[in-house]
C-alpha atoms as a PDB file:
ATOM      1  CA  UNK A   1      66.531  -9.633  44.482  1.00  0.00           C
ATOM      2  CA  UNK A   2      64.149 -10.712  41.641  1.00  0.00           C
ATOM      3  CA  UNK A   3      64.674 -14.097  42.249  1.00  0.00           C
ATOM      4  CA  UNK A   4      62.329 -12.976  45.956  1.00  0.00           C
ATOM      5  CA  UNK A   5      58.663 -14.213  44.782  1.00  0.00           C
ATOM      6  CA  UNK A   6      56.584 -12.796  47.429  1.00  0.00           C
ATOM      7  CA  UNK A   7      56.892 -11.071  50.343  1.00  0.00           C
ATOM      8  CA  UNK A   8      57.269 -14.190  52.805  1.00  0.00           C
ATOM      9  CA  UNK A   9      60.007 -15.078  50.747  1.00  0.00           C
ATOM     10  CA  UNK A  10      61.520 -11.045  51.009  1.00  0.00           C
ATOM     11  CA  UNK A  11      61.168 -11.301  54.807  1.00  0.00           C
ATOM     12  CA  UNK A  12      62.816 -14.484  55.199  1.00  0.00           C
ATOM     13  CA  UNK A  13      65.864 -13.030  53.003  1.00  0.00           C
ATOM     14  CA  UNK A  14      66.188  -9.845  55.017  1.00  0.00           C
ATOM     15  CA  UNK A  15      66.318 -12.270  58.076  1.00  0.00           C
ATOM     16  CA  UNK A  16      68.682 -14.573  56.754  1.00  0.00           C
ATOM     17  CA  UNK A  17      71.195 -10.827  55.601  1.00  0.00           C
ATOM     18  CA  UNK A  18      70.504  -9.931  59.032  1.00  0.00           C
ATOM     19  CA  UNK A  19      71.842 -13.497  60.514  1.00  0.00           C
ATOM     20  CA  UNK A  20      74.504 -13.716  57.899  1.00  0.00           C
ATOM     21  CA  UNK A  21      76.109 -10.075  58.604  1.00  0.00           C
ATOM     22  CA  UNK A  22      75.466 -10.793  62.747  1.00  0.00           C
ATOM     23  CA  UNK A  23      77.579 -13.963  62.697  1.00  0.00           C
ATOM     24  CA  UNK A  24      80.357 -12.563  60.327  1.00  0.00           C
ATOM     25  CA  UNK A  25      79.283 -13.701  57.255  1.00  0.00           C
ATOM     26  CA  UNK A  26      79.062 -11.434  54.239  1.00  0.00           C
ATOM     27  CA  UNK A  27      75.631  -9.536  53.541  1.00  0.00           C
ATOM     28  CA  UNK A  28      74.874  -7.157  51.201  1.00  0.00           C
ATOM     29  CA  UNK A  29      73.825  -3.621  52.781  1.00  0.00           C
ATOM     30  CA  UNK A  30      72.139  -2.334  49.683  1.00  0.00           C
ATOM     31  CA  UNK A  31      69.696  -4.921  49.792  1.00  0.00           C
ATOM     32  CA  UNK A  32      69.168  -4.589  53.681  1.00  0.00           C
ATOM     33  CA  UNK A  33      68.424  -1.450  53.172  1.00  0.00           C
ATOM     34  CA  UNK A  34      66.248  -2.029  50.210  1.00  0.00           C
ATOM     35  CA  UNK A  35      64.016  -4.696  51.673  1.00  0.00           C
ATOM     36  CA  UNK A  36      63.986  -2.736  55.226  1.00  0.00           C
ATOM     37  CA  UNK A  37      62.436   0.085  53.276  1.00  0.00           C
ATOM     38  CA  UNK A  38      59.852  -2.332  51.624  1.00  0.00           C
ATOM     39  CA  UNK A  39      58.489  -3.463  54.925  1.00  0.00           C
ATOM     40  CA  UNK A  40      58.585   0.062  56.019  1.00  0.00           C
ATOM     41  CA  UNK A  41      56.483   1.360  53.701  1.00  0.00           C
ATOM     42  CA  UNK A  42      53.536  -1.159  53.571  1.00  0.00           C
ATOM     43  CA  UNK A  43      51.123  -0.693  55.902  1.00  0.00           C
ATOM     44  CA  UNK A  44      50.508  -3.840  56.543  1.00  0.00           C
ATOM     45  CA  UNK A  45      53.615  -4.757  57.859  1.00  0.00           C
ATOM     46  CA  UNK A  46      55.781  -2.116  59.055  1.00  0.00           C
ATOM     47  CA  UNK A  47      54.552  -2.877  62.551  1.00  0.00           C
ATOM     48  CA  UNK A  48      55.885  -6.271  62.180  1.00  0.00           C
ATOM     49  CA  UNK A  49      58.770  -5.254  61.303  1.00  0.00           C
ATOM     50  CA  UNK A  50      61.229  -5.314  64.408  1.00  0.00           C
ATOM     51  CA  UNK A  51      61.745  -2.370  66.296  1.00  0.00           C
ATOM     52  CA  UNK A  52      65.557  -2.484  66.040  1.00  0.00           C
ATOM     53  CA  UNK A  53      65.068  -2.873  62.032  1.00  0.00           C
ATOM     54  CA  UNK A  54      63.314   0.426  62.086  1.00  0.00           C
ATOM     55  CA  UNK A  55      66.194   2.001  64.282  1.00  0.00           C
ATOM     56  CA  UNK A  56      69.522   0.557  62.380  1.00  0.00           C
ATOM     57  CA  UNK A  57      69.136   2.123  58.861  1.00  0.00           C
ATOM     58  CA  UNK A  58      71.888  -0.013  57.808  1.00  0.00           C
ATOM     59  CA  UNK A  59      74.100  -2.228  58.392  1.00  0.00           C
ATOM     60  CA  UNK A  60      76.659   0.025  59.879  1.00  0.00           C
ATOM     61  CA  UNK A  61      74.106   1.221  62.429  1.00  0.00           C
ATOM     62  CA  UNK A  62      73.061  -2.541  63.243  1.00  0.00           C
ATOM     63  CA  UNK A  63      76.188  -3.739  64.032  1.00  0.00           C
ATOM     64  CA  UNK A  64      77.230  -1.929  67.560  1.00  0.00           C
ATOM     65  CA  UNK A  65      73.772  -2.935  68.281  1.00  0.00           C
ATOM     66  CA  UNK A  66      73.877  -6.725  68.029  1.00  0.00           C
ATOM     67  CA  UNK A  67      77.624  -6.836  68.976  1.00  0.00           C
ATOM     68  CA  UNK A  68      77.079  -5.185  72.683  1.00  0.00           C
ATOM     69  CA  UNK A  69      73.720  -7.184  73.000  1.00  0.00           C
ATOM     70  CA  UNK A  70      74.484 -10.823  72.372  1.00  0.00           C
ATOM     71  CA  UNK A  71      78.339 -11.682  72.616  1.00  0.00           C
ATOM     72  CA  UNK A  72      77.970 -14.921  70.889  1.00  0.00           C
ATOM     73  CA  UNK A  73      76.452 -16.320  67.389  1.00  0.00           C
ATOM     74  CA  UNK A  74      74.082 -18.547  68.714  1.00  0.00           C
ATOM     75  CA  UNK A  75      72.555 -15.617  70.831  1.00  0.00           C
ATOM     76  CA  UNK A  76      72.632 -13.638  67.820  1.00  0.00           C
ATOM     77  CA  UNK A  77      70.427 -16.486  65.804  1.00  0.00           C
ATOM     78  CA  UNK A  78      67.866 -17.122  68.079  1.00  0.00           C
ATOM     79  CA  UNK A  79      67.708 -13.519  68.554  1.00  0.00           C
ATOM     80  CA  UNK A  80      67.008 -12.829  64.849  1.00  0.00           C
ATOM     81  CA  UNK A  81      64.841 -15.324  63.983  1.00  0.00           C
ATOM     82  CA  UNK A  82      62.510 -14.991  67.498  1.00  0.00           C
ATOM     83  CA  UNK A  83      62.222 -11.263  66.436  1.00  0.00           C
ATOM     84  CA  UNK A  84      60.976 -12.203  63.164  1.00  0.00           C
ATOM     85  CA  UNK A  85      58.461 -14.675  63.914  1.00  0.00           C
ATOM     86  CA  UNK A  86      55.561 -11.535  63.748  1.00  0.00           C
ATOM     87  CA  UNK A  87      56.253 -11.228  60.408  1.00  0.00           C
ATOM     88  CA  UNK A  88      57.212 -14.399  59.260  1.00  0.00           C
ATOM     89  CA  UNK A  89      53.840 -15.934  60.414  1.00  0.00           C
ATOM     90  CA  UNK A  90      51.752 -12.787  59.294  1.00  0.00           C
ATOM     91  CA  UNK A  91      53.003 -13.448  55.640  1.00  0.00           C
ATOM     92  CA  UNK A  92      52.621 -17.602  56.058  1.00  0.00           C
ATOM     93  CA  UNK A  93      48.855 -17.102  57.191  1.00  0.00           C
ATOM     94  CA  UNK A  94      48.429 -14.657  53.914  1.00  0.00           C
ATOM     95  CA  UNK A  95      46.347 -12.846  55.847  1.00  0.00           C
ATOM     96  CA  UNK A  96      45.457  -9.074  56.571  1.00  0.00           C
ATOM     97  CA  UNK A  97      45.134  -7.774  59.945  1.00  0.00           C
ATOM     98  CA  UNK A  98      42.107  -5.310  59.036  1.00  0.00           C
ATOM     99  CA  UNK A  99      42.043  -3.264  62.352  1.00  0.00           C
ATOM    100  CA  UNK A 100      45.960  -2.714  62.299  1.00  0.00           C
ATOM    101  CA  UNK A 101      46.055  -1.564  58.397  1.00  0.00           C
ATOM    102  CA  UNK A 102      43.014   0.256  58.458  1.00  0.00           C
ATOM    103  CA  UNK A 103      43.879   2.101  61.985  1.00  0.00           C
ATOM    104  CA  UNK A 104      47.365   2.720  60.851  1.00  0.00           C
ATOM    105  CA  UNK A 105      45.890   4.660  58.004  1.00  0.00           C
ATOM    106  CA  UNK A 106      43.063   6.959  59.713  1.00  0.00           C
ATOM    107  CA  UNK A 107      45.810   7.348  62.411  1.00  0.00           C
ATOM    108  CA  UNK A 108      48.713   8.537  60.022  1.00  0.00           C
ATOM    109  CA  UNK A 109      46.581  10.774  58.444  1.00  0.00           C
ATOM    110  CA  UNK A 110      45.233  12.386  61.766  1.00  0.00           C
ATOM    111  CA  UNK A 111      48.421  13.253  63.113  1.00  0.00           C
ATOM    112  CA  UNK A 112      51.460  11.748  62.043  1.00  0.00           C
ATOM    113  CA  UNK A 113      54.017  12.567  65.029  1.00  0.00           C
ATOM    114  CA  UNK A 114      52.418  11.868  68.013  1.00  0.00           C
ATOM    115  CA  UNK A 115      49.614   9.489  67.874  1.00  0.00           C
ATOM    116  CA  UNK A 116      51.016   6.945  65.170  1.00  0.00           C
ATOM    117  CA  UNK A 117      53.873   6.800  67.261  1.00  0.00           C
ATOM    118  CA  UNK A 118      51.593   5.563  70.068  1.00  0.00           C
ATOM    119  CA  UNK A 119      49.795   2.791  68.053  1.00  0.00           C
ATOM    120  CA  UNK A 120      53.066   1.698  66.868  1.00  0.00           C
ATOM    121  CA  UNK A 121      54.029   0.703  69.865  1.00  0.00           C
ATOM    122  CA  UNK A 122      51.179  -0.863  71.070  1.00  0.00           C
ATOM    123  CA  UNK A 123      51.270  -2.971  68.121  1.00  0.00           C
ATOM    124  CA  UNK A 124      54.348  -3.985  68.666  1.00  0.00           C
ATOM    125  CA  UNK A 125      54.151  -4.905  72.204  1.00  0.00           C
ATOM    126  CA  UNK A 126      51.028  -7.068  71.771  1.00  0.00           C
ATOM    127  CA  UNK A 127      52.956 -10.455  72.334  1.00  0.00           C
ATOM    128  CA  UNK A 128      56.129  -9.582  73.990  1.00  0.00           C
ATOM    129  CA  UNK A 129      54.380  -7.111  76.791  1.00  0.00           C
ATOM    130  CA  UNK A 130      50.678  -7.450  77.006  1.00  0.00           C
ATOM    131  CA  UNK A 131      50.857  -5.583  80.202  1.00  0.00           C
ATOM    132  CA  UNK A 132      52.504  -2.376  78.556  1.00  0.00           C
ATOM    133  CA  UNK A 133      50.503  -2.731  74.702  1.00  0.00           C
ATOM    134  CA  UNK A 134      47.244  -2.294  77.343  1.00  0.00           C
ATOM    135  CA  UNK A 135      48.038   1.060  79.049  1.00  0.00           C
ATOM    136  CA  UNK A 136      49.426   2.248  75.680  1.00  0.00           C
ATOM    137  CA  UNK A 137      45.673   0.914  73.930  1.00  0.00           C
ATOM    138  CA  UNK A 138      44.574   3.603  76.528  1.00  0.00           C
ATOM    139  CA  UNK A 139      46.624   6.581  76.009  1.00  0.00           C
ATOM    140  CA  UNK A 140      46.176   6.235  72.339  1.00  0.00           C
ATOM    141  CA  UNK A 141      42.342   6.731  72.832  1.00  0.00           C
ATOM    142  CA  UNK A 142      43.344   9.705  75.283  1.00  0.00           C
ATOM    143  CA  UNK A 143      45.592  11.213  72.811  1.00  0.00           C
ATOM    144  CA  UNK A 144      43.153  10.920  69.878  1.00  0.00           C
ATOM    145  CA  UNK A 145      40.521  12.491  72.068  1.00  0.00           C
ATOM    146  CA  UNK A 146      42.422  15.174  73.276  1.00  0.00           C
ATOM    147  CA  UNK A 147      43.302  16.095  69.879  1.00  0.00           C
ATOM    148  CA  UNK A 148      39.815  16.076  68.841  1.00  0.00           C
ATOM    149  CA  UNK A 149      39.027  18.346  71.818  1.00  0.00           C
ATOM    150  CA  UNK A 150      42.070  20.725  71.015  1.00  0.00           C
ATOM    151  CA  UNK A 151      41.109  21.393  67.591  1.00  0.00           C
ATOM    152  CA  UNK A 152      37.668  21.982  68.280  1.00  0.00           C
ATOM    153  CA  UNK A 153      38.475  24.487  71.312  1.00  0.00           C
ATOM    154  CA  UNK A 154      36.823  22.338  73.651  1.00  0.00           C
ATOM    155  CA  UNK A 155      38.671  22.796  77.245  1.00  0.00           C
ATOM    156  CA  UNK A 156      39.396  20.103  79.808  1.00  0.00           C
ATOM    157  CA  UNK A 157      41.742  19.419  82.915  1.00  0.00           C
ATOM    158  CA  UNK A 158      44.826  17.788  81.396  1.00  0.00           C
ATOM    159  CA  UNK A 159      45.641  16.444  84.443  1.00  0.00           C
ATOM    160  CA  UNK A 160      42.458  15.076  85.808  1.00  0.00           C
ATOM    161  CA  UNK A 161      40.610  14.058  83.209  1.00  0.00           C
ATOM    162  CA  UNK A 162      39.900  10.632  82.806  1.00  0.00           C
ATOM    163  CA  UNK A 163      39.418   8.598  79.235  1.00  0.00           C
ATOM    164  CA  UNK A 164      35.503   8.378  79.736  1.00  0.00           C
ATOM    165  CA  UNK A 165      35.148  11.922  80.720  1.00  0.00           C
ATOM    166  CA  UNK A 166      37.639  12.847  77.752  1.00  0.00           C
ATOM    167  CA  UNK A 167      35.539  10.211  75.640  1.00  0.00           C
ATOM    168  CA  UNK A 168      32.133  12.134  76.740  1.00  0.00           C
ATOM    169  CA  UNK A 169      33.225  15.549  75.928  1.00  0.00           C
ATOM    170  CA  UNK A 170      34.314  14.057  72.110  1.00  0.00           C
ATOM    171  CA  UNK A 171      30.720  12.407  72.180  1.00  0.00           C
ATOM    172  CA  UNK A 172      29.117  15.550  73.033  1.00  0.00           C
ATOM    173  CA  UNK A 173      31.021  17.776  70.522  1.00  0.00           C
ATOM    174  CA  UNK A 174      30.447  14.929  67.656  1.00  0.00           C
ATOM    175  CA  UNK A 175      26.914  14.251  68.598  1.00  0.00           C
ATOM    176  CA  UNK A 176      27.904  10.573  69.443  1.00  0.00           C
ATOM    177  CA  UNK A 177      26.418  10.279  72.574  1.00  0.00           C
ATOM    178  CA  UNK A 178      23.393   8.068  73.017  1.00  0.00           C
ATOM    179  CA  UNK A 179      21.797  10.507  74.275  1.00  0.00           C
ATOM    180  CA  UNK A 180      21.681  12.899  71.287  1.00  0.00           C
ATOM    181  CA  UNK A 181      19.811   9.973  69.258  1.00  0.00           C
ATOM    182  CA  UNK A 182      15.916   8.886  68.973  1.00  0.00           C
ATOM    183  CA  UNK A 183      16.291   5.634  66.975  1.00  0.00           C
ATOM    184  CA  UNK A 184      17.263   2.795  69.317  1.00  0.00           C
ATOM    185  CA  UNK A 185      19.570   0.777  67.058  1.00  0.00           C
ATOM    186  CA  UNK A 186      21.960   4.354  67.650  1.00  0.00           C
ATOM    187  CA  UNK A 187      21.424   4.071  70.631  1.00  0.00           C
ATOM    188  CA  UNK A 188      22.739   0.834  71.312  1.00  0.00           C
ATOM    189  CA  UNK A 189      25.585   1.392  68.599  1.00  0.00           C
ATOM    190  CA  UNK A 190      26.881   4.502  70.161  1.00  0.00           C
ATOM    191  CA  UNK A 191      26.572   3.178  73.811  1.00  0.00           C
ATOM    192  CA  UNK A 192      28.211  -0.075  72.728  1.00  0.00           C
ATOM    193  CA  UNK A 193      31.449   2.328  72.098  1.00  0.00           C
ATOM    194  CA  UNK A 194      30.842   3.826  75.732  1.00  0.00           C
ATOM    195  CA  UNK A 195      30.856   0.920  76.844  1.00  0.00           C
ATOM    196  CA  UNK A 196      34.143   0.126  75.031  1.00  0.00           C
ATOM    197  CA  UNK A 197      35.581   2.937  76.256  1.00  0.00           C
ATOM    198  CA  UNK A 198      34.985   2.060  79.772  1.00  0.00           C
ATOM    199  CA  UNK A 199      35.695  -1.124  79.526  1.00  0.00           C
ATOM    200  CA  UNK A 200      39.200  -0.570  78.338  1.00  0.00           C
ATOM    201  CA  UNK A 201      39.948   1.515  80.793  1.00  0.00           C
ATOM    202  CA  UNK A 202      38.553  -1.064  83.594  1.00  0.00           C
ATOM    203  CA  UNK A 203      41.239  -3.144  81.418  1.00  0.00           C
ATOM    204  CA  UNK A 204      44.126  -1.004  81.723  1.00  0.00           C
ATOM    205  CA  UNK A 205      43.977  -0.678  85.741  1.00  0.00           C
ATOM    206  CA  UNK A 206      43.684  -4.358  86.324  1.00  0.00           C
ATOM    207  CA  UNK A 207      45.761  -6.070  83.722  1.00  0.00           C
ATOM    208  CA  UNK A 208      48.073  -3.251  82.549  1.00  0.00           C
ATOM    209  CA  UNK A 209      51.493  -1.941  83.733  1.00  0.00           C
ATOM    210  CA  UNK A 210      50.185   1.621  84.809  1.00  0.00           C
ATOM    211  CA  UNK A 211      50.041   0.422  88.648  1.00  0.00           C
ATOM    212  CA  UNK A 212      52.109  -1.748  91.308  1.00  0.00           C
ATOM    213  CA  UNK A 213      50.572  -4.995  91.341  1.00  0.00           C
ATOM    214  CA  UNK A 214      50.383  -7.725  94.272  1.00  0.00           C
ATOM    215  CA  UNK A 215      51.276 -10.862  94.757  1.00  0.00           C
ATOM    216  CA  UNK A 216      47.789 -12.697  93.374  1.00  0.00           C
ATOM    217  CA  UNK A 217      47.529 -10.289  91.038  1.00  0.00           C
ATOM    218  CA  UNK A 218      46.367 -11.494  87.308  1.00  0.00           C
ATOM    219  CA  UNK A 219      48.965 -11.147  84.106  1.00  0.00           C
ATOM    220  CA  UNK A 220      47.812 -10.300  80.983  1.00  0.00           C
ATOM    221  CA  UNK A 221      48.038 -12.945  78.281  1.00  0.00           C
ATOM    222  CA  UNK A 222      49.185 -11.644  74.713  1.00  0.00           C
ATOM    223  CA  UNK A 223      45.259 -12.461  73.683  1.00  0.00           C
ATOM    224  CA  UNK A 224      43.955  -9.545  75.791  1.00  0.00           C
ATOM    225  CA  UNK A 225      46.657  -7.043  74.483  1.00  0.00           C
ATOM    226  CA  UNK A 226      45.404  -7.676  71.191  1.00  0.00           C
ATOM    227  CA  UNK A 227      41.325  -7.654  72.185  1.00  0.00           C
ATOM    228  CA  UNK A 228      42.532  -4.096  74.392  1.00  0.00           C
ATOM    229  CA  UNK A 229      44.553  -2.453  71.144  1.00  0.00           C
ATOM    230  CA  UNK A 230      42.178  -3.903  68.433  1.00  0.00           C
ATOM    231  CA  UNK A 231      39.225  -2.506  70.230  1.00  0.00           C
ATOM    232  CA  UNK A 232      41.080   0.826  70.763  1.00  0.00           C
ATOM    233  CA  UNK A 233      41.945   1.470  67.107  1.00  0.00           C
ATOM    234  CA  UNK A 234      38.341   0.773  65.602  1.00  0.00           C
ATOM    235  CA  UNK A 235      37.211   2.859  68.213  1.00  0.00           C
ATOM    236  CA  UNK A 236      39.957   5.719  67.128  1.00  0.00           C
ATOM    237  CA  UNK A 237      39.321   5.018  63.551  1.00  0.00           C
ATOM    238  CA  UNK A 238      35.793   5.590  64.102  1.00  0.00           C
ATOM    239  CA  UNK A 239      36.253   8.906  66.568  1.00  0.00           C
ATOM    240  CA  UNK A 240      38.786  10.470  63.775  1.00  0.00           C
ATOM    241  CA  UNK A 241      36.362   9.357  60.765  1.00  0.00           C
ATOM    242  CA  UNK A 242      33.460  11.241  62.211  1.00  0.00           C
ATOM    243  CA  UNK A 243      35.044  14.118  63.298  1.00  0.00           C
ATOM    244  CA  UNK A 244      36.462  14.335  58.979  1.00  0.00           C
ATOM    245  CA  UNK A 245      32.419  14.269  58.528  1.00  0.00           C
ATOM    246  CA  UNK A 246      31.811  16.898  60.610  1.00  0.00           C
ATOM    247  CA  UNK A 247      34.808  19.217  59.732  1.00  0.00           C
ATOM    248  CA  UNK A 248      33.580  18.739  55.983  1.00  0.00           C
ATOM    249  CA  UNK A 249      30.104  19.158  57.117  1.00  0.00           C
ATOM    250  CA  UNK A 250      30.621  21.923  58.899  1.00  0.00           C
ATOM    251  CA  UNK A 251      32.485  23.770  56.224  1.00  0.00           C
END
């Protein structure tokens, strides 16, 4: 694959082995494999990558898949090449998504198991389900709070604690609450994430897919998915980052 100059031109091959070996054509597994593990392991782009690439680990894998889901070639295309249109216009802008590098980072770092697996998949289910990327922009900032609380010994009611109270006690045990601060640009900082916090979950009961919804009732475009999980990872970033400070602070 050294004839692959870049990485839009990588993605557009693994599509095109993908499409090839789908429709009966022959495809080389070594380099699915290969190029799979390349997204994979950038940052940047392993939550582009689609969800069933990150399942099949090769072609073998793939193929029940894409067999029982579309029964004809056509299917199989449009499949393939809708799935891929993340990526494939992520790489054509040449562009880095800041808040979903940086987040995926801090996050993977924090705790690897439980609440990387969360952002994952809200950042994958910004465009095709605003509805569920919203309630799962919430329950990352509940998990990363709860972890917080948990490793500093701090107790709360799993059950009926809310994200602002959770958000609160995190405040109060990282001295992030407005209230713990004299100068007023602080202030306004640290009530500004509050107010996030809040807001998002004001968010998540009116546009997302925790509750029944009526007849009038207002769907979620793909544009407030990605304002609700952008605004919950700098808000985790910053959580996990100052509670690092204060764990190297404190010891």
């Amino acid at each position: 694959m050294e004839h692959l100059e870049n990485d839009l031109e990588r993605a557009q091959y693994l599509q095109s082995l993908l499409i090839s070996y789908a429709t009966g054509h022959e495809a080389s597994d070594k380099e699915y494999q290969e190029l799979r593990q390349y997204f994979l392991s950038n940052s940047g782009t392993k939550h582009l990558v689609p969800s069933w690439v990150r399942t099949n680990r090769s072609f073998e894998q793939f193929w029940p898949f894409i067999k029982h889901k579309f029964p004809t070639y056509a299917e199989r295309r449009a499949f393939i090449w809708a799935e891929f249109t993340p990526l494939l216009e992520f790489l054509e802008r040449g562009e880095k998504a800041p808040v979903d590098q940086s987040a995926s980072e801090v996050l993977e770092r924090f705790d690897t198991e439980n609440v990387q697996i969360i952002w994952s998949k809200a950042l994958d289910r910004r465009r095709t389900d605003p509805e569920g990327a919203i309630t799962t922009a919430r329950t990352l900032l509940e998990t990363v709070c709860k972890h917080i609380l948990d490793y500093e010994g701090v107790s709360y009611n799993e059950k009926k604690t809310d994200l602002p109270k959770l958000y609160h006690l995190v405040a109060n045990e990282l001295n992030l609450s407005p209230s713990q601060h004299t100068e007023k640009i602080f202030k306004q900082i640290l009530g500004g994430c509050s107010s996030v916090v809040n807001g998002l979950g004001a968010l998540r009961n009116q546009l997302g897919d925790a509750h029944g919804q009526g007849k009038k009732s207002v769907r979620p475009a793909p544009r407030h998915a990605e304002l609700a999980v952008n605004l919950a990872g700098s808000v985790a970033i910053f959580l996990i980052e100052t509670w690092e400070t204060h764990k190297r602070d404190a010891g």
